[in-house]
N, C-alpha and C. Protein backbone atom coordinates (compact mmCIF):
# COMPACT_ATOMS: atom_id res chain seq x y z
N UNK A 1 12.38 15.35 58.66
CA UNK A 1 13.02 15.65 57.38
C UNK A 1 13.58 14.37 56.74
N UNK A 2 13.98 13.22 57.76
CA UNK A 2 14.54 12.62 57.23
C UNK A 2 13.69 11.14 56.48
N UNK A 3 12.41 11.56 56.89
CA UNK A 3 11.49 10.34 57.29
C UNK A 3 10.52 11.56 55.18
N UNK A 4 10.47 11.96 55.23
CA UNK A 4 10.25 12.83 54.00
C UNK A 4 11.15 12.59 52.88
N UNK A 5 12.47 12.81 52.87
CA UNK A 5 13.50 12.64 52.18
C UNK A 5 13.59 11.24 51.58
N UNK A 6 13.26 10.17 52.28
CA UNK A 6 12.82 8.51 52.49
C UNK A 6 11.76 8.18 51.52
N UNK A 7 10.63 8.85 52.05
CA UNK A 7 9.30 8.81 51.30
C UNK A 7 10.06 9.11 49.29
N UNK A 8 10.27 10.63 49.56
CA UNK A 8 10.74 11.14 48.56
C UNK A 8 11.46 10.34 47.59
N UNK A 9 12.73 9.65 47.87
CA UNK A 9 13.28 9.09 47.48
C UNK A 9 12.85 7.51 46.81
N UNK A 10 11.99 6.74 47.65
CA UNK A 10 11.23 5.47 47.01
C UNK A 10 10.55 5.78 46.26
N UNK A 11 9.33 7.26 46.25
CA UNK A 11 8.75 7.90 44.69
C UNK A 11 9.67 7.77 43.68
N UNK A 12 10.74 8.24 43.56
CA UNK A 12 12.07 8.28 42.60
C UNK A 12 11.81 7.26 42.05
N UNK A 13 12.29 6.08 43.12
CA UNK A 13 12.53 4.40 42.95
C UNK A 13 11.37 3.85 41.93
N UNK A 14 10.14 3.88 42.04
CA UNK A 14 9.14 3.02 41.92
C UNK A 14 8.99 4.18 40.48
N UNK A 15 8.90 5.81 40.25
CA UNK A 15 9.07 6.16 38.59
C UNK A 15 10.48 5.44 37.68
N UNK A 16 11.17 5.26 38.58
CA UNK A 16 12.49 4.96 37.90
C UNK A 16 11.98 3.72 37.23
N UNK A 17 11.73 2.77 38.51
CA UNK A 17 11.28 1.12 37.48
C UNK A 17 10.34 1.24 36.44
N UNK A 18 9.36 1.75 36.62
CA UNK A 18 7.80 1.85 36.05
C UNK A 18 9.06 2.46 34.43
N UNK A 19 9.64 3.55 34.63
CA UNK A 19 10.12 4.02 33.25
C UNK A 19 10.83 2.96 32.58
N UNK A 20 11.58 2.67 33.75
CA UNK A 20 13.00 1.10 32.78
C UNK A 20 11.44 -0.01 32.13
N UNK A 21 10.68 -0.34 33.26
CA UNK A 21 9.30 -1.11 32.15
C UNK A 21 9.12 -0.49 30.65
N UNK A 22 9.04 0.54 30.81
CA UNK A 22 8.65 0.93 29.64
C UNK A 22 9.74 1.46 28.50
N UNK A 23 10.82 1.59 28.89
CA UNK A 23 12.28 1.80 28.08
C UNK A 23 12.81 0.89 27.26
N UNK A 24 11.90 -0.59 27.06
CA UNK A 24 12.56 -1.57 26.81
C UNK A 24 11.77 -1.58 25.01
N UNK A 25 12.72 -2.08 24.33
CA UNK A 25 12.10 -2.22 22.90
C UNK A 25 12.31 -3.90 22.38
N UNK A 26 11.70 -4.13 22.25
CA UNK A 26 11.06 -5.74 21.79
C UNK A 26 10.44 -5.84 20.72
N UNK A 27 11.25 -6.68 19.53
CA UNK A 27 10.60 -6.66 18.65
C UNK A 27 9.75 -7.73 18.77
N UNK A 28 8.51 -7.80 17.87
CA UNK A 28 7.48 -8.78 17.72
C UNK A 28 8.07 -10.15 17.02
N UNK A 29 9.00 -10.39 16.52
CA UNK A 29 9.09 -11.72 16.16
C UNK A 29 10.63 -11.59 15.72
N UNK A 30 11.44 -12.58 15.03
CA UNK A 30 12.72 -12.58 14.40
C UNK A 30 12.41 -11.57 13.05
N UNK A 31 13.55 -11.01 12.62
CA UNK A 31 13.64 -10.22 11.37
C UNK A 31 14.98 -9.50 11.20
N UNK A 32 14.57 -8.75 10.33
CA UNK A 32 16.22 -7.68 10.31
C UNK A 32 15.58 -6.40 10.13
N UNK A 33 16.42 -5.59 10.43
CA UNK A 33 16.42 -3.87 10.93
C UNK A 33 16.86 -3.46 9.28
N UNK A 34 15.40 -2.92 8.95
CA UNK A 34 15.90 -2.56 7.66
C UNK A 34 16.84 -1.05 7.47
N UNK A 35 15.90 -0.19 8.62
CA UNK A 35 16.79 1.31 9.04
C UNK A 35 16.24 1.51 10.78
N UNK A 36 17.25 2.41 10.99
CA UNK A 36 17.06 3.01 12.33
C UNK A 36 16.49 4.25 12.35
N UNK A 37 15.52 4.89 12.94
CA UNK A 37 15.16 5.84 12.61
C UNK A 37 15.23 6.88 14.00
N UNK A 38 16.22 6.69 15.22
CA UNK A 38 16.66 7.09 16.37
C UNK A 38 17.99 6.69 16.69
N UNK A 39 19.46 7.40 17.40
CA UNK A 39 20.03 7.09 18.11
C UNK A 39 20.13 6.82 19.64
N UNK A 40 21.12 5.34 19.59
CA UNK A 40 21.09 5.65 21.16
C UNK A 40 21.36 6.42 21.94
N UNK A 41 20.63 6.14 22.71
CA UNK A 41 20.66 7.36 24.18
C UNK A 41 19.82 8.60 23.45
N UNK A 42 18.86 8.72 22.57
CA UNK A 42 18.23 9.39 21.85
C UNK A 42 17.16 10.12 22.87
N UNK A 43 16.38 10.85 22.59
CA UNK A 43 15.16 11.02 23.08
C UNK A 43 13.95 10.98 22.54
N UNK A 44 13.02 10.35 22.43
CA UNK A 44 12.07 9.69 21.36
C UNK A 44 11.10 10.39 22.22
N UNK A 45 9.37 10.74 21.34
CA UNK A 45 8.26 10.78 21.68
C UNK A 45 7.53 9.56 21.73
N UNK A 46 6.35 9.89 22.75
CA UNK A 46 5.69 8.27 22.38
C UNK A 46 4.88 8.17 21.47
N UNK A 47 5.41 6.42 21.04
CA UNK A 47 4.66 6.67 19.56
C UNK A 47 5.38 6.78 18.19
N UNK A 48 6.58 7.62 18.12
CA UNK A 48 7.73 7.55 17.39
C UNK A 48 8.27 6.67 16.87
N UNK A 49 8.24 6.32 15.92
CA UNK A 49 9.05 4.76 15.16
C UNK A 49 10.40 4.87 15.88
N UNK A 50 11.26 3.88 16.16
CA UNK A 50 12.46 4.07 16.15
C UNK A 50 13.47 3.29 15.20
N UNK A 51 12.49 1.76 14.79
CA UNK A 51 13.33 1.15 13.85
C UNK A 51 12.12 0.34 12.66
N UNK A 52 12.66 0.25 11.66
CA UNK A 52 11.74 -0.25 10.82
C UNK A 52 12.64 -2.05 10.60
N UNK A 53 11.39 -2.48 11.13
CA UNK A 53 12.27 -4.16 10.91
C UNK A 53 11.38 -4.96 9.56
N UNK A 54 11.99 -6.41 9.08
CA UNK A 54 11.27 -7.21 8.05
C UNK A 54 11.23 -7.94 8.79
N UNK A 55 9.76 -9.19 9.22
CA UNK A 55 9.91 -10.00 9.84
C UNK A 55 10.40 -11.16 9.27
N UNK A 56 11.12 -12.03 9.52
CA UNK A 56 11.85 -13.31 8.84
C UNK A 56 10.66 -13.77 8.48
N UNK A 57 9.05 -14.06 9.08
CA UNK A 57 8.38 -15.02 8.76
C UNK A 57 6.71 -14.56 7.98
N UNK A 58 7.08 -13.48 7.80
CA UNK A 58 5.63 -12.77 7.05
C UNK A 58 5.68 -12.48 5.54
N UNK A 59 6.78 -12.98 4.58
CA UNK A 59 6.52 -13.20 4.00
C UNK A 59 6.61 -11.62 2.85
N UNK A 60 6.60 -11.78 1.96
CA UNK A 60 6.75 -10.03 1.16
C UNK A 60 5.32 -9.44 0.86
N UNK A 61 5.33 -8.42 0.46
CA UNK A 61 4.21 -7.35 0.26
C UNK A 61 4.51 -6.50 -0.66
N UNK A 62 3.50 -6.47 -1.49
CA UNK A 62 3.52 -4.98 -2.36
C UNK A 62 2.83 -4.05 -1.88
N UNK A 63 3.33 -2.65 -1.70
CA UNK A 63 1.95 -1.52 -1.72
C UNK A 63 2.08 -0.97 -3.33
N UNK A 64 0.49 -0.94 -3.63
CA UNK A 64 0.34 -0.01 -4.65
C UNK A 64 -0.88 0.96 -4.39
N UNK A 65 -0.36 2.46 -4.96
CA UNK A 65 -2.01 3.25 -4.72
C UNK A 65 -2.87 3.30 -5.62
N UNK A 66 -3.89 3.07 -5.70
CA UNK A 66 -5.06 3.06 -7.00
C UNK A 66 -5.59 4.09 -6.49
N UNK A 67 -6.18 4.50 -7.70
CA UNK A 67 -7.05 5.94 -7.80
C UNK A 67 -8.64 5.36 -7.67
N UNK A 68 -9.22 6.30 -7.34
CA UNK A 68 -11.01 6.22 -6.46
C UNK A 68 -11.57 4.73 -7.25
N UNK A 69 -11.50 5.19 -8.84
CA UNK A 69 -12.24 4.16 -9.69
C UNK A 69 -12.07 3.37 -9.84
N UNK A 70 -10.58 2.97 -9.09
CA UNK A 70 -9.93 1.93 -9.49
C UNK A 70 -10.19 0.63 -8.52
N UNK A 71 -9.95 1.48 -7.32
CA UNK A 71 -9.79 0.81 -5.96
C UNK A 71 -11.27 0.15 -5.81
N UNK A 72 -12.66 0.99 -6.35
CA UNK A 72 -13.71 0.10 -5.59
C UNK A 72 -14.14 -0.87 -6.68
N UNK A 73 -12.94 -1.39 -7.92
CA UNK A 73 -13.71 -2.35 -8.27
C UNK A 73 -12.78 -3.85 -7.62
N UNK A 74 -11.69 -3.33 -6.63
CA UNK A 74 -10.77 -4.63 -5.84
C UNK A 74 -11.35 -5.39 -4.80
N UNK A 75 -11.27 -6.57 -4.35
CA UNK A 75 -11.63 -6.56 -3.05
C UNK A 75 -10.44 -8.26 -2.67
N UNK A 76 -10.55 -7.74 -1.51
CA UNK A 76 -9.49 -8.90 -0.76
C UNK A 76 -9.53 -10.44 -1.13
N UNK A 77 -8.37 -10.58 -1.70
CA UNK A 77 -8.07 -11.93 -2.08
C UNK A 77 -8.11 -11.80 -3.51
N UNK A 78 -8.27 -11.11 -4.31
CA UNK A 78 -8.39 -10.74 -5.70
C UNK A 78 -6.39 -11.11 -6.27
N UNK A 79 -6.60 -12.04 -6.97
CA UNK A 79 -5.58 -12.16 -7.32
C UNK A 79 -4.27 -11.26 -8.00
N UNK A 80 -3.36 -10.94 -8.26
CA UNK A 80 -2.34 -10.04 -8.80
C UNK A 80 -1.36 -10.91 -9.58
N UNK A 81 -0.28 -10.39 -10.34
CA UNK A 81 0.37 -10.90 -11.39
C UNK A 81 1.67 -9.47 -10.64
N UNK A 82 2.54 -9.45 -9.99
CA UNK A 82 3.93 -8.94 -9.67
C UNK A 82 5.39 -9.23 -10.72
N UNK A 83 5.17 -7.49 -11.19
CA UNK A 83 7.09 -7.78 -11.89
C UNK A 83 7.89 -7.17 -11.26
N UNK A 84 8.26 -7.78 -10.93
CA UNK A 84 9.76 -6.83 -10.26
C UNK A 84 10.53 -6.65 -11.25
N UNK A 85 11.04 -5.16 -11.35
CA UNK A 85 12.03 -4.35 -12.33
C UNK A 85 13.32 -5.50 -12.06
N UNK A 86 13.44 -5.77 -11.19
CA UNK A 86 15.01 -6.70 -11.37
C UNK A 86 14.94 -8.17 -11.66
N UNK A 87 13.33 -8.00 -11.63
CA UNK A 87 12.71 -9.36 -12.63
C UNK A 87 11.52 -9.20 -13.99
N UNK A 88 12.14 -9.03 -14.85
CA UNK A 88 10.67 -8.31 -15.36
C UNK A 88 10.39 -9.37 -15.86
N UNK A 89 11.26 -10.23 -16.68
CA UNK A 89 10.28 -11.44 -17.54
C UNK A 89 9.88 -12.78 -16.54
N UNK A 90 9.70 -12.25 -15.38
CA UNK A 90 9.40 -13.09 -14.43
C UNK A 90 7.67 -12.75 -13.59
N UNK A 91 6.74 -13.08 -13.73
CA UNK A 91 5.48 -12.68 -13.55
C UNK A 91 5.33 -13.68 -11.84
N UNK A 92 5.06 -12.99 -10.58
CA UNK A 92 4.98 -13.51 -9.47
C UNK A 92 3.68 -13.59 -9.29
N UNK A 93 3.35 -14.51 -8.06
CA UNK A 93 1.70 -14.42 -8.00
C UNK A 93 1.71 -13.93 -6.48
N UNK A 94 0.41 -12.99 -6.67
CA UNK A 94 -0.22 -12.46 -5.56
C UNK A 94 -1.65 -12.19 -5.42
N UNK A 95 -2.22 -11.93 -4.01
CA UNK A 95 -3.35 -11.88 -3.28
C UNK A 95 -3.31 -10.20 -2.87
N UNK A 96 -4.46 -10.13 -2.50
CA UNK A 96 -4.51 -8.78 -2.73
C UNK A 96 -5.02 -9.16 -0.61
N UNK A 97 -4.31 -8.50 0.18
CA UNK A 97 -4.58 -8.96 1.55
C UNK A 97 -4.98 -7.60 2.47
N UNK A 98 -4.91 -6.57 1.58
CA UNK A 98 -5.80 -4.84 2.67
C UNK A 98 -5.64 -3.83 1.66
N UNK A 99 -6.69 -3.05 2.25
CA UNK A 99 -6.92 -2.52 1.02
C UNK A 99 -7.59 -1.39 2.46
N UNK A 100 -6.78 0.25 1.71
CA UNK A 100 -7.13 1.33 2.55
C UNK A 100 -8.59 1.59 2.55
N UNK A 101 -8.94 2.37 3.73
CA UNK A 101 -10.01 2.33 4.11
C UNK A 101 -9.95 4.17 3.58
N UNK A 102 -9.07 4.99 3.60
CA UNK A 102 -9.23 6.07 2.89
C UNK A 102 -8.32 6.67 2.14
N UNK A 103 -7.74 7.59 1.77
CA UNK A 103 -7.08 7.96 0.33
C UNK A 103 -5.71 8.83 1.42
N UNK A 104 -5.08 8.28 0.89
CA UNK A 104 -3.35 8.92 1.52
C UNK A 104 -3.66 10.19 0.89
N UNK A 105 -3.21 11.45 2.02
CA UNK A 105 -3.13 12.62 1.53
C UNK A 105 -2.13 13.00 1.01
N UNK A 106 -1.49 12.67 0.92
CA UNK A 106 -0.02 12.86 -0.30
C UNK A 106 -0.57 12.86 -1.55
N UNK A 107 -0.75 11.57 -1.49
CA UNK A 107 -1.30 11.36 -3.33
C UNK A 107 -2.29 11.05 -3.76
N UNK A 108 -3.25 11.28 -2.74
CA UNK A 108 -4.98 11.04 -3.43
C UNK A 108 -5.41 9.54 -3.65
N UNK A 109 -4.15 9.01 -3.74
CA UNK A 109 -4.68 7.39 -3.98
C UNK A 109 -4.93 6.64 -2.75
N UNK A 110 -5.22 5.34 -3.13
CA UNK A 110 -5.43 4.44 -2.45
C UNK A 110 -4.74 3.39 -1.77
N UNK A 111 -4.05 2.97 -1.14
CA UNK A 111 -3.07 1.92 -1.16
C UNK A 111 -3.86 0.74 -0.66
N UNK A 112 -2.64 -0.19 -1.38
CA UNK A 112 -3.64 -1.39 -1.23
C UNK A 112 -2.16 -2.43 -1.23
N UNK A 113 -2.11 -3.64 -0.14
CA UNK A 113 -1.33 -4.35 -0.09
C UNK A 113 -1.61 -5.66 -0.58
N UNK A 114 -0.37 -6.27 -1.44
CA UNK A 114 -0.56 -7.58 -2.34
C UNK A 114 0.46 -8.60 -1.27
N UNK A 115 -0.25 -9.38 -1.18
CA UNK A 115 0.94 -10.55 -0.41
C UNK A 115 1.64 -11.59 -1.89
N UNK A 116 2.66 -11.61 -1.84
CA UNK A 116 3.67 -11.84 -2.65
C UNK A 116 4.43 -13.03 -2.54
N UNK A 117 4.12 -14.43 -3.47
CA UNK A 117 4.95 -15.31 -3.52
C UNK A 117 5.95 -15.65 -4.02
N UNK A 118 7.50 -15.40 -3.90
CA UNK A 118 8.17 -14.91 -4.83
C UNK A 118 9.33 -15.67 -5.44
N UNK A 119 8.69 -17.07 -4.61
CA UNK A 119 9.13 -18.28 -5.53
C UNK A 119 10.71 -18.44 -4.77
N UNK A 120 11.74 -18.78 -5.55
CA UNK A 120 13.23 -18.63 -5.34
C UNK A 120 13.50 -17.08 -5.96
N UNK A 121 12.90 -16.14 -5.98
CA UNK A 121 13.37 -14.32 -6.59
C UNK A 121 14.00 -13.99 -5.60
N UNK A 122 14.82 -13.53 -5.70
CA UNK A 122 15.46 -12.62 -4.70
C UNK A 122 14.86 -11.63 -4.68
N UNK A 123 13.78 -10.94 -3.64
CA UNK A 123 13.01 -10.02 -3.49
C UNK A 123 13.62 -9.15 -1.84
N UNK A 124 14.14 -7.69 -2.47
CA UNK A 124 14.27 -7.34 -1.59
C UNK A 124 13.59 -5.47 -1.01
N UNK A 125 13.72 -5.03 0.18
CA UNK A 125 12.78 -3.93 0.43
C UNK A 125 12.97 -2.84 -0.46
N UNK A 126 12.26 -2.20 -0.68
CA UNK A 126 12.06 -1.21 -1.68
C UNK A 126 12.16 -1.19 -3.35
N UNK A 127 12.23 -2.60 -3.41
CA UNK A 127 12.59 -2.93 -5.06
C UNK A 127 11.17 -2.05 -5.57
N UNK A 128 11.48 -2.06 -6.79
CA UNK A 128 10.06 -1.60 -7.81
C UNK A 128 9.46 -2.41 -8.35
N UNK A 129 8.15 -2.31 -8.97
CA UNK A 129 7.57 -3.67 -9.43
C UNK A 129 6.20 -2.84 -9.93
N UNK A 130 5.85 -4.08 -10.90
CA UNK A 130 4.60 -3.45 -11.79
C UNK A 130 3.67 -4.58 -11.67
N UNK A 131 2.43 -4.28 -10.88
CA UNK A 131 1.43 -4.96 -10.70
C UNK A 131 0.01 -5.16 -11.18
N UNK A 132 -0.47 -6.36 -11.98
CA UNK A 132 -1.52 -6.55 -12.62
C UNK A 132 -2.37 -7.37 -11.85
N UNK A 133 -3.47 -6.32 -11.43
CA UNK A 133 -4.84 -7.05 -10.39
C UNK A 133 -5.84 -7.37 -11.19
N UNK A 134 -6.35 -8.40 -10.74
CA UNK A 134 -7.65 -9.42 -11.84
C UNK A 134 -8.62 -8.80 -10.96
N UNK A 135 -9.44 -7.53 -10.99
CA UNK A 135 -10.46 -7.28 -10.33
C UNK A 135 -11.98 -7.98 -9.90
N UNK A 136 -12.04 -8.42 -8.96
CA UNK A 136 -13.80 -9.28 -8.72
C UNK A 136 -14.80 -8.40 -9.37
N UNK A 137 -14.81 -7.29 -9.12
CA UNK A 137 -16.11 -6.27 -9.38
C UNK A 137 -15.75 -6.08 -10.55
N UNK A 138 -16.50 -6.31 -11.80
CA UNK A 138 -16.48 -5.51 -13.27
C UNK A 138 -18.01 -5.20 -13.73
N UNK A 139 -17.33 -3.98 -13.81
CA UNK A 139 -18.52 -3.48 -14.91
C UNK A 139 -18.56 -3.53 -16.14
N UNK A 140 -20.03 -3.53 -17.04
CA UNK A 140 -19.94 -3.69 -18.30
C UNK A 140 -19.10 -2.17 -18.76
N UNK A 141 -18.26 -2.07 -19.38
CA UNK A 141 -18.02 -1.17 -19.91
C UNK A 141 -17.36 -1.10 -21.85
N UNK A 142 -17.52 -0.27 -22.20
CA UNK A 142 -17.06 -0.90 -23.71
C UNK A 142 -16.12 0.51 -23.52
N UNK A 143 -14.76 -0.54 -24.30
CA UNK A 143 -13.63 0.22 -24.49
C UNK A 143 -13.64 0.44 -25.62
N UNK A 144 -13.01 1.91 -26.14
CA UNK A 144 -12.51 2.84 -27.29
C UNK A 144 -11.29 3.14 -27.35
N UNK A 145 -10.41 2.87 -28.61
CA UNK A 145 -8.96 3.05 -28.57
C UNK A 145 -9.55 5.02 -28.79
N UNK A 146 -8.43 5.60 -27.71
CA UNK A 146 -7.99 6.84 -27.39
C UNK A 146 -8.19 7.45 -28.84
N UNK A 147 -7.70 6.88 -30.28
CA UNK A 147 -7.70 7.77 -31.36
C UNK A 147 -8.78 7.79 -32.00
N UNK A 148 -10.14 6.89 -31.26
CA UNK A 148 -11.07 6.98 -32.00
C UNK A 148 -12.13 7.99 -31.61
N UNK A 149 -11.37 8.93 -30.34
CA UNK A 149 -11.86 9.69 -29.83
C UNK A 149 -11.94 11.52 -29.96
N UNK A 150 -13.00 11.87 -30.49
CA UNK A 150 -13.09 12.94 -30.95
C UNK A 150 -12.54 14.69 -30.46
N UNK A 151 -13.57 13.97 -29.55
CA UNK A 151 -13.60 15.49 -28.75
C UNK A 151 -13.84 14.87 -27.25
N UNK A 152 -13.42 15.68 -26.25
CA UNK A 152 -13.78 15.10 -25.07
C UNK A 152 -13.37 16.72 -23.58
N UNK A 153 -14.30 16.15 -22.86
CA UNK A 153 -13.87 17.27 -21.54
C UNK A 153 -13.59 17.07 -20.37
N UNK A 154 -13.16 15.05 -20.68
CA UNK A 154 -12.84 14.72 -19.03
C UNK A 154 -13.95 13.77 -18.78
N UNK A 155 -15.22 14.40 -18.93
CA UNK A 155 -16.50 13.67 -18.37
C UNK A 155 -17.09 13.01 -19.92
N UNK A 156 -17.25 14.05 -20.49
CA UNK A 156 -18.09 13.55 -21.59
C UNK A 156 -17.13 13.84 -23.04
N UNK A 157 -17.59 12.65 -24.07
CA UNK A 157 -16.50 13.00 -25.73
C UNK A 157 -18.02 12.76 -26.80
N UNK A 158 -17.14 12.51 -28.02
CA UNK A 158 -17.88 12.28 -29.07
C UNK A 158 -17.00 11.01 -29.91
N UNK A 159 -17.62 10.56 -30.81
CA UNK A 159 -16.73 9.02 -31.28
C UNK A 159 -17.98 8.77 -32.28
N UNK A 160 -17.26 8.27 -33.41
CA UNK A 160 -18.36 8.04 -34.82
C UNK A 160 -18.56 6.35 -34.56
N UNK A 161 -19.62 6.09 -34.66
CA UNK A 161 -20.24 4.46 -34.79
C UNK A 161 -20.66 4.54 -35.95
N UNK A 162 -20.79 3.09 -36.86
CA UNK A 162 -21.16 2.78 -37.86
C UNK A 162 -22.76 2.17 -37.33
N UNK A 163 -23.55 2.63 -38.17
CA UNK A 163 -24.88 1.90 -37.93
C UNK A 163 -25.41 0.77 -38.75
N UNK A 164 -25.47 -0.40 -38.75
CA UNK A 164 -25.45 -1.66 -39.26
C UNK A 164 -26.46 -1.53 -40.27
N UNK A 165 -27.74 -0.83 -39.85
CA UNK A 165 -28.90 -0.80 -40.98
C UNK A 165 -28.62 0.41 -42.02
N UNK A 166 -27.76 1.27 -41.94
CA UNK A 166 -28.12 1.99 -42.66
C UNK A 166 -26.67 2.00 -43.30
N UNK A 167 -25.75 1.69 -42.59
CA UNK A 167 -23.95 1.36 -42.99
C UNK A 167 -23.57 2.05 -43.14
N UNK A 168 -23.60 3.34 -42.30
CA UNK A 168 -23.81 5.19 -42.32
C UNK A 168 -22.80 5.09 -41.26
N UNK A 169 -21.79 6.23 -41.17
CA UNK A 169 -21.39 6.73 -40.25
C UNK A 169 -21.93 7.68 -38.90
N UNK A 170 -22.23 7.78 -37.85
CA UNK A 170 -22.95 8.73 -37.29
C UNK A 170 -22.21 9.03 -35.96
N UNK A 171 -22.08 10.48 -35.53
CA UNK A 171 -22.03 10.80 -34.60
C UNK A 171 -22.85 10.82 -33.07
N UNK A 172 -21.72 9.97 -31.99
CA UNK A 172 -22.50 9.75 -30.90
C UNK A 172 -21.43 10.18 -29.46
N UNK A 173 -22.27 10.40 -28.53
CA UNK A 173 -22.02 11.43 -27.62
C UNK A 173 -21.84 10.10 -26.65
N UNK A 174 -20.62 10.24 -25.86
CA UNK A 174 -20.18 8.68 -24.82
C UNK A 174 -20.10 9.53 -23.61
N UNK A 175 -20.07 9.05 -22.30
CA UNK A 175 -19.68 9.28 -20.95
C UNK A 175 -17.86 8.90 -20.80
N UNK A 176 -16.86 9.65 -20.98
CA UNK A 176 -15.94 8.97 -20.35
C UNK A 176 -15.52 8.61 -18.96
């Protein structure tokens, strides 16, 4: 019994360490704890965030979500133009550095992260900001101001062109 109890007991020992191995939380580099998202002595699943940190040395990021049409004309390294609402007449420069591979089910869009140089700005987490991407991929497309637009169903409208030879007004049927 007592030679069992022994056994028994070093099993204990050797889950106990193996758990303290794995009990330990280490962050990946210097930063600050932007929130906690567990208390101590908590009980967490694995896998569970427990703290959301900024790393001191990576530098800022925008996410923005683009919609289907938007997103496949971006591609990585595509430059950006960043305002931050607590900077607006201040235009930042950015790189466009990932770009989702599928559409967040929340909101159908796309997200896509801008790496952000932000100069001497005081840029901090969750600020707001309005971002202008110089897209690589363009298509020819010819733009119509909205009021020159007739009739429309989403997919397809109507819009009057002038015809040069005849200096006639005429009705023509567009793809929107």
């Amino acid at each position: 019994d007592a030679q069992t109890a022994l056994d028994v007991a070093r099993a204990d020992l050797t889950m106990a360490e193996f758990d303290q191995q794995h009990a330990v939380i280490v962050a990946p580099g210097d930063g600050i704890v932007l929130a906690r998202m567990a208390e101590p002595n908590e009980m967490v699943q694995p896998g569970q965030p427990i703290v959301q940190i900024k790393s001191a040395g990576q530098g800022f990021v925008v996410r923005v979500g683009l919609a289907d049409r938007d997103v496949v004309r971006v591609a990585l390294g595509d430059p950006a133009q960043v305002r931050a609402s607590a900077w607006p007449e201040r235009a930042l420069t950015g790189r466009i550095t990932q770009i989702a591979a599928a559409a967040s089910p929340a909101t159908g869009t796309f997200d896509v992260e801008i790496a952000v140089d932000p100069g001497d700005a005081l840029l901090l987490s969750g600020m707001h900001a309005r971002v202008e991407i110089e897209p690589s991929r363009r298509d020819p497309v010819a733009w119509v101001p909205i009021d020159a637009l007739l009739e429309g169903d989403g997919l397809h409208g109507t819009v009057y062109t002038v015809d040069p030879a005849r200096g006639v007004a005429r009705r023509v049927a567009v793809e929107l």
